[in-house]
Protein backbone atom coordinates (compact mmCIF):
# COMPACT_ATOMS: atom_id res chain seq x y z
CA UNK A 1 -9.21 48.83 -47.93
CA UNK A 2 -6.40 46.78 -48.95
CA UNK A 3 -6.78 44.61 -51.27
CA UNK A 4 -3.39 42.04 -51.46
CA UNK A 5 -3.67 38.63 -52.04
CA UNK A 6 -3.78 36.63 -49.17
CA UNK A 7 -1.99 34.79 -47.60
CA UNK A 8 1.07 34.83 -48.54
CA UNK A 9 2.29 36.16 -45.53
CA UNK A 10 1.14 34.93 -42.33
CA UNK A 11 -1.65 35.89 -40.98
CA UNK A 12 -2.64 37.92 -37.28
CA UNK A 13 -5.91 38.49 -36.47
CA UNK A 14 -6.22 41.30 -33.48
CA UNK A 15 -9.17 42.30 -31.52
CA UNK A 16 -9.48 46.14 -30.34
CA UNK A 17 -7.17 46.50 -33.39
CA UNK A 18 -8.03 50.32 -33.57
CA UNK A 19 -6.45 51.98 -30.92
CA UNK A 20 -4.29 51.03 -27.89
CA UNK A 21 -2.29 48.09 -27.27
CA UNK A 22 -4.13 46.61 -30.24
CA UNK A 23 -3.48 49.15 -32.43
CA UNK A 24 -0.15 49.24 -31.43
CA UNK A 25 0.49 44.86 -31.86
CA UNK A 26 -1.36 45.19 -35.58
CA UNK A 27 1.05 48.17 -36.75
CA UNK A 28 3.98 46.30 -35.29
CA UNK A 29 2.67 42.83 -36.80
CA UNK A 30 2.36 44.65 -40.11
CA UNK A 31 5.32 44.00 -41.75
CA UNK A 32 5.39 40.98 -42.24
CA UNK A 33 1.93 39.22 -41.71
CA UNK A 34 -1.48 39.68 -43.04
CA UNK A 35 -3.73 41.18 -40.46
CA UNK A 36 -7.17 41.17 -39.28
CA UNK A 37 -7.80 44.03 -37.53
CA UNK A 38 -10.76 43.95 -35.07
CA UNK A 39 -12.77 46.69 -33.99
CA UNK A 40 -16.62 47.75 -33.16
CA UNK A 41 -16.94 50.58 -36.12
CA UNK A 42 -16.47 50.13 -39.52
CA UNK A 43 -14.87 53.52 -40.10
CA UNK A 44 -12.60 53.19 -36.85
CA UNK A 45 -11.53 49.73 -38.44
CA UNK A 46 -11.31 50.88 -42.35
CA UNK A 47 -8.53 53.58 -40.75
CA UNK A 48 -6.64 51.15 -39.50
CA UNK A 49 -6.48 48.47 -42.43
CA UNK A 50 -6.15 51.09 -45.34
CA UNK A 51 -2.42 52.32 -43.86
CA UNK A 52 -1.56 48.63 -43.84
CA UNK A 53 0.38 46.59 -46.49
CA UNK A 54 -1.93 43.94 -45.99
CA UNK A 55 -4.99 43.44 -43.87
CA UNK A 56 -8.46 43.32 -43.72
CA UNK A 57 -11.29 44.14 -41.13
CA UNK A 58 -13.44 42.09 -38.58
CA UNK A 59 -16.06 44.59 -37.69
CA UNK A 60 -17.85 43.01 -34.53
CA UNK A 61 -19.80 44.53 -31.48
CA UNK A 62 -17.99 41.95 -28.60
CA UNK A 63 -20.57 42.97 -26.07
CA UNK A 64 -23.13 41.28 -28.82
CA UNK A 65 -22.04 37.27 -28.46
CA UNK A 66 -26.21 36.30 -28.90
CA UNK A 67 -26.86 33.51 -31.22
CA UNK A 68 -26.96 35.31 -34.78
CA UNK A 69 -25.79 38.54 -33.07
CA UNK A 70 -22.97 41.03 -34.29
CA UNK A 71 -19.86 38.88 -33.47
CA UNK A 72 -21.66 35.42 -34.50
CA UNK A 73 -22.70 37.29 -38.09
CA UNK A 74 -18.97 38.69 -38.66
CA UNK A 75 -16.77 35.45 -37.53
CA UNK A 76 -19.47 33.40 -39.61
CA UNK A 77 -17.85 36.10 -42.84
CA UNK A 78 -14.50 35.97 -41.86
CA UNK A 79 -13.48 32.29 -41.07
CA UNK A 80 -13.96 30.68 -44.53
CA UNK A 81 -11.41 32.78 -45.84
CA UNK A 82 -8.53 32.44 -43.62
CA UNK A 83 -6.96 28.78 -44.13
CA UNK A 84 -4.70 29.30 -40.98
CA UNK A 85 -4.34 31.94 -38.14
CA UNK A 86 -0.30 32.14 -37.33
CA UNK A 87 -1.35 34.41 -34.42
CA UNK A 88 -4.67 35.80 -32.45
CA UNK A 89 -4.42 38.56 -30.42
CA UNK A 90 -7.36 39.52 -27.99
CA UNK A 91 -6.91 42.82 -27.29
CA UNK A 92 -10.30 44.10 -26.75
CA UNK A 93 -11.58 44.89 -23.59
CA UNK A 94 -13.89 46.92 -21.47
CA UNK A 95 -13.32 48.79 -17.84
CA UNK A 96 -16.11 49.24 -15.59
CA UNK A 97 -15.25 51.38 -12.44
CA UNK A 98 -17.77 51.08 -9.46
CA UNK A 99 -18.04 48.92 -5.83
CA UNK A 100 -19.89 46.11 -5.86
CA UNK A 101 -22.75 48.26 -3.79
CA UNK A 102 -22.77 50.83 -6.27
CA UNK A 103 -22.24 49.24 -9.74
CA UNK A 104 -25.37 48.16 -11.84
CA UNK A 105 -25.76 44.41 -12.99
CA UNK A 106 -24.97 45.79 -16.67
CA UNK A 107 -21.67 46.46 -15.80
CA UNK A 108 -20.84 43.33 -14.86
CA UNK A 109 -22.59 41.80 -17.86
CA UNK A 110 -20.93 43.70 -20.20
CA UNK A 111 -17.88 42.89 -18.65
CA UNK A 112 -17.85 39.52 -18.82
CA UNK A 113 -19.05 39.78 -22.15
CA UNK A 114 -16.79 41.46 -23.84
CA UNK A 115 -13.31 40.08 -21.80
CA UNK A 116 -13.98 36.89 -21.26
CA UNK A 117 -17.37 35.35 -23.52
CA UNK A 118 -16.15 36.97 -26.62
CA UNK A 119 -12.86 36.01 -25.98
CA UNK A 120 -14.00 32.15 -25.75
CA UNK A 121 -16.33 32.87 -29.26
CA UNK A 122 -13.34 34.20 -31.29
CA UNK A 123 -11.14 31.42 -30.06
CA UNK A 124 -13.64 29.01 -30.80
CA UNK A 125 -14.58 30.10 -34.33
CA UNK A 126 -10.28 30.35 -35.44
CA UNK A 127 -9.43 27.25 -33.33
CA UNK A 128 -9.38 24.83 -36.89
CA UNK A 129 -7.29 27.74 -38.40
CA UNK A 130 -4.64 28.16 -35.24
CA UNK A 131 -3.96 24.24 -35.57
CA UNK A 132 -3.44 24.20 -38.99
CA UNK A 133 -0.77 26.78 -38.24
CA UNK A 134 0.34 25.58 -34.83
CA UNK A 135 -0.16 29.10 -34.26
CA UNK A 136 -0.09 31.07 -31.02
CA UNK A 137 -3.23 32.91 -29.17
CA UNK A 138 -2.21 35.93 -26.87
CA UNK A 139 -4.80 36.83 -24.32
CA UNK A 140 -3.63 40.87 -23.32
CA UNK A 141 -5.04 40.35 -19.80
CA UNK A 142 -3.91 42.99 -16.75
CA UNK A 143 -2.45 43.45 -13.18
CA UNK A 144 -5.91 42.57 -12.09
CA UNK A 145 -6.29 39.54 -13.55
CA UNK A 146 -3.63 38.76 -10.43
CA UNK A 147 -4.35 41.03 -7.93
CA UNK A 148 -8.18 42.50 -6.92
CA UNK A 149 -8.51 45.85 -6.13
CA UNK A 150 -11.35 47.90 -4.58
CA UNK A 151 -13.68 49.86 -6.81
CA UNK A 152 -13.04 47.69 -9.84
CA UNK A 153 -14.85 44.14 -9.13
CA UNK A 154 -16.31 43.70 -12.75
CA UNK A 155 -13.02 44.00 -14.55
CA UNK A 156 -10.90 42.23 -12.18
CA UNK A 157 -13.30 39.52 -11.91
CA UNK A 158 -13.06 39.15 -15.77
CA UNK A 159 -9.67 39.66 -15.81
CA UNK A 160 -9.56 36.85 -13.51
CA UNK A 161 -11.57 34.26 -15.58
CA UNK A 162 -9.95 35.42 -18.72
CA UNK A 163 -6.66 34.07 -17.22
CA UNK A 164 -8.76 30.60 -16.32
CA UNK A 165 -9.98 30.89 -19.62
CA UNK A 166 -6.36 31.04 -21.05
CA UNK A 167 -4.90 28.62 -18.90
CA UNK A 168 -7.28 26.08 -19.55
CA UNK A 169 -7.37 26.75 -23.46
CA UNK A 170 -3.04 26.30 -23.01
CA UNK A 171 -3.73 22.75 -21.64
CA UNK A 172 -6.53 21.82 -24.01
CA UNK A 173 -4.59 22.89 -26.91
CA UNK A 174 -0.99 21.28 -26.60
CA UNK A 175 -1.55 18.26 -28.50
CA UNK A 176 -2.68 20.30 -30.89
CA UNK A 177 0.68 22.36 -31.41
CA UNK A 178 -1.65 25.53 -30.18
CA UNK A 179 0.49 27.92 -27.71
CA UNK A 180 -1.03 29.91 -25.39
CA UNK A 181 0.27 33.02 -23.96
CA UNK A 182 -0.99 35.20 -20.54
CA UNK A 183 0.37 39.10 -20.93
CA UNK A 184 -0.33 40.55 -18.16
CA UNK A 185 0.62 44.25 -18.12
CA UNK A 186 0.12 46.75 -15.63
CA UNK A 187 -1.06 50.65 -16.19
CA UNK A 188 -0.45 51.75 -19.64
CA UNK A 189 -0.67 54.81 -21.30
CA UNK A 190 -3.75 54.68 -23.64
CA UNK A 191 -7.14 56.14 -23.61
CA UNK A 192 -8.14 53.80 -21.11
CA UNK A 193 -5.98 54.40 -18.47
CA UNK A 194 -7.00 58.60 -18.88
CA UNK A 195 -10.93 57.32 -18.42
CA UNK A 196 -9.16 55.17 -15.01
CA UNK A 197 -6.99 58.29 -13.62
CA UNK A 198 -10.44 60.81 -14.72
CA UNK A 199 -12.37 57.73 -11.89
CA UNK A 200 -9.90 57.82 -9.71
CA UNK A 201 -9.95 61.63 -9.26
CA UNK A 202 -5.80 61.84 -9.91
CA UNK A 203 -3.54 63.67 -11.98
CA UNK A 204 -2.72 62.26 -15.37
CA UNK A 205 1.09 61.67 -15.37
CA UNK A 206 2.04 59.41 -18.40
CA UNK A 207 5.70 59.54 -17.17
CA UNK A 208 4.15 57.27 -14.82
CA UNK A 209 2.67 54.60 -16.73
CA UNK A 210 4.02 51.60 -19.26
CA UNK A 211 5.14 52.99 -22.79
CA UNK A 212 2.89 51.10 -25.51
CA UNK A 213 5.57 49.83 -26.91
CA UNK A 214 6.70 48.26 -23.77
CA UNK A 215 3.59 45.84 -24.15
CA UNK A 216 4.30 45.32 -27.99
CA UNK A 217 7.83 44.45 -27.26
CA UNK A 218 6.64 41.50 -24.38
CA UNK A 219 4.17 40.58 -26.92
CA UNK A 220 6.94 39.92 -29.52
CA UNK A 221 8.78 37.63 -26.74
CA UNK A 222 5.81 35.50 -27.06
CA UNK A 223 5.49 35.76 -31.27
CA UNK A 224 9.17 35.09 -31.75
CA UNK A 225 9.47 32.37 -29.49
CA UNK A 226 10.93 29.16 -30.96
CA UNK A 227 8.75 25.97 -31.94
CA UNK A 228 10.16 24.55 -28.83
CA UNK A 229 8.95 27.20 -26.39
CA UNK A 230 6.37 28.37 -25.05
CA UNK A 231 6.22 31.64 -22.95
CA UNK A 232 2.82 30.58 -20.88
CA UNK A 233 2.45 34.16 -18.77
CA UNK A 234 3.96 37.55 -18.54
CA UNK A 235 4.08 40.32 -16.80
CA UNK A 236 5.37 43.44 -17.67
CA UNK A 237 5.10 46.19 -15.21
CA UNK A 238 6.07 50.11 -15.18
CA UNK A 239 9.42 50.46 -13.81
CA UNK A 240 8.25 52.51 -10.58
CA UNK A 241 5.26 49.80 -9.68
CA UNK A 242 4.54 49.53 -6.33
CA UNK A 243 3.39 46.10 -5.53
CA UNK A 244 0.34 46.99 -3.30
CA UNK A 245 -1.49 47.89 -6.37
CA UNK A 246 -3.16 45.88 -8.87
CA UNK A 247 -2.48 47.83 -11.91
């Protein structure tokens, strides 16, 4: 893994840092900050931060937020040595498919785990280190976290407190020079809109969908905002959206 002194450059820590929009925000971040890439697997993670200039891993299981659990044990490692946090991105996420008659309680646990509990935990544990920065905290939310769809109650209902959970976190965190940005992007083209079209019984058309770097590039409005703006929400959707659906 890398092994550069830190920090000299600023520094991003991004959950689901191994693939996806994640992925995507921690390459893009990689020139010029140091980055914390989060991700459940050590080797997924050790992938990611060894083609980096200069990173380092977080290597959590969100959907374990129990006192002493996974996330607990790997924040407790990682926040002594990071003096500031310039930016967080939460990036990490889950999608649970099902009706409300037909989806177990476990899927909504896990849900609410992973978007919106862990979310709060991370947050939390790099608060000290995002005010010492007046750094910014990106919350990659979705279409449902503003429109609820059929067949996907667990993830929009997270997707809906995640966005309480950001709003309120914007408000608490102003007189602390903290920004707080809402991305809200509709369907992209990563493995987890396949597992969504492979639900929905459709064919897989990728013309359709958002272009990673679509997301990265809204993401950026947020990151290169000036110190006297703050971008509070976004959405970015695909070109050809139609506005009676969520995603």
């Amino acid at each position: 893994m890398s092994e550069n002194p830190r920090p000299v450059r600023p520094v991003a820590v991004v959950t689901g840092g191994t693939r996806g929009i994640g992925l995507a925000v921690a390459e893009d971040l990689a020139d010029t900050h140091h980055v914390v890439v989060g991700g459940r697997s050590a080797e997924s993670v050790a992938s990611v931060v060894d083609r980096l200039p200069s990173a380092e891993g977080l290597v959590a299981d969100l959907a374990d937020c129990s006192s002493a659990g996974s996330l607990e044990r790997a924040l407790d490692a990682l926040v002594p040595r990071l003096d500031r946090v310039d930016v967080l991105v939460h990036s990490a996420g889950v999608l649970r498919n099902g009706s409300v008659a037909d989806s177990p309680v476990s899927d909504w646990t896990e849900s609410l785990t992973v978007n919106v509990t862990a979310v709060a935990a991370v947050t939390k544990a790099l608060l000290p280190a995002l005010r010492r920065a007046h750094g910014l905290v990106i919350t990659v939310n979705s279409g449902s976290g503003l429109t609820a769809s059929p067949s996907s109650g667990a993830y929009c209902a997270s997707k809906f407190a995640l966005r309480a959970l950001t709003d309120s976190l914007r408000q608490e965190e102003r007189e602390h020079g903290v920004r707080v940005t809402s991305l809200h992007p509709g369907r992209v083209d990563t493995d987890m809109q396949h597992e969504l079209v492979e639900f929905e019984g459709a064919d897989y058309d990728a013309s359709a969908y958002l272009d990673v770097q679509s997301v990265v590039r809204a993401a950026r409005l947020a990151i290169d905002a000036g110190d006297d703006a703050s971008i509070d929400m976004i959405s970015v959707r695909p070109r050809g959206w139609r506005p009676n659906t969520s995603a």
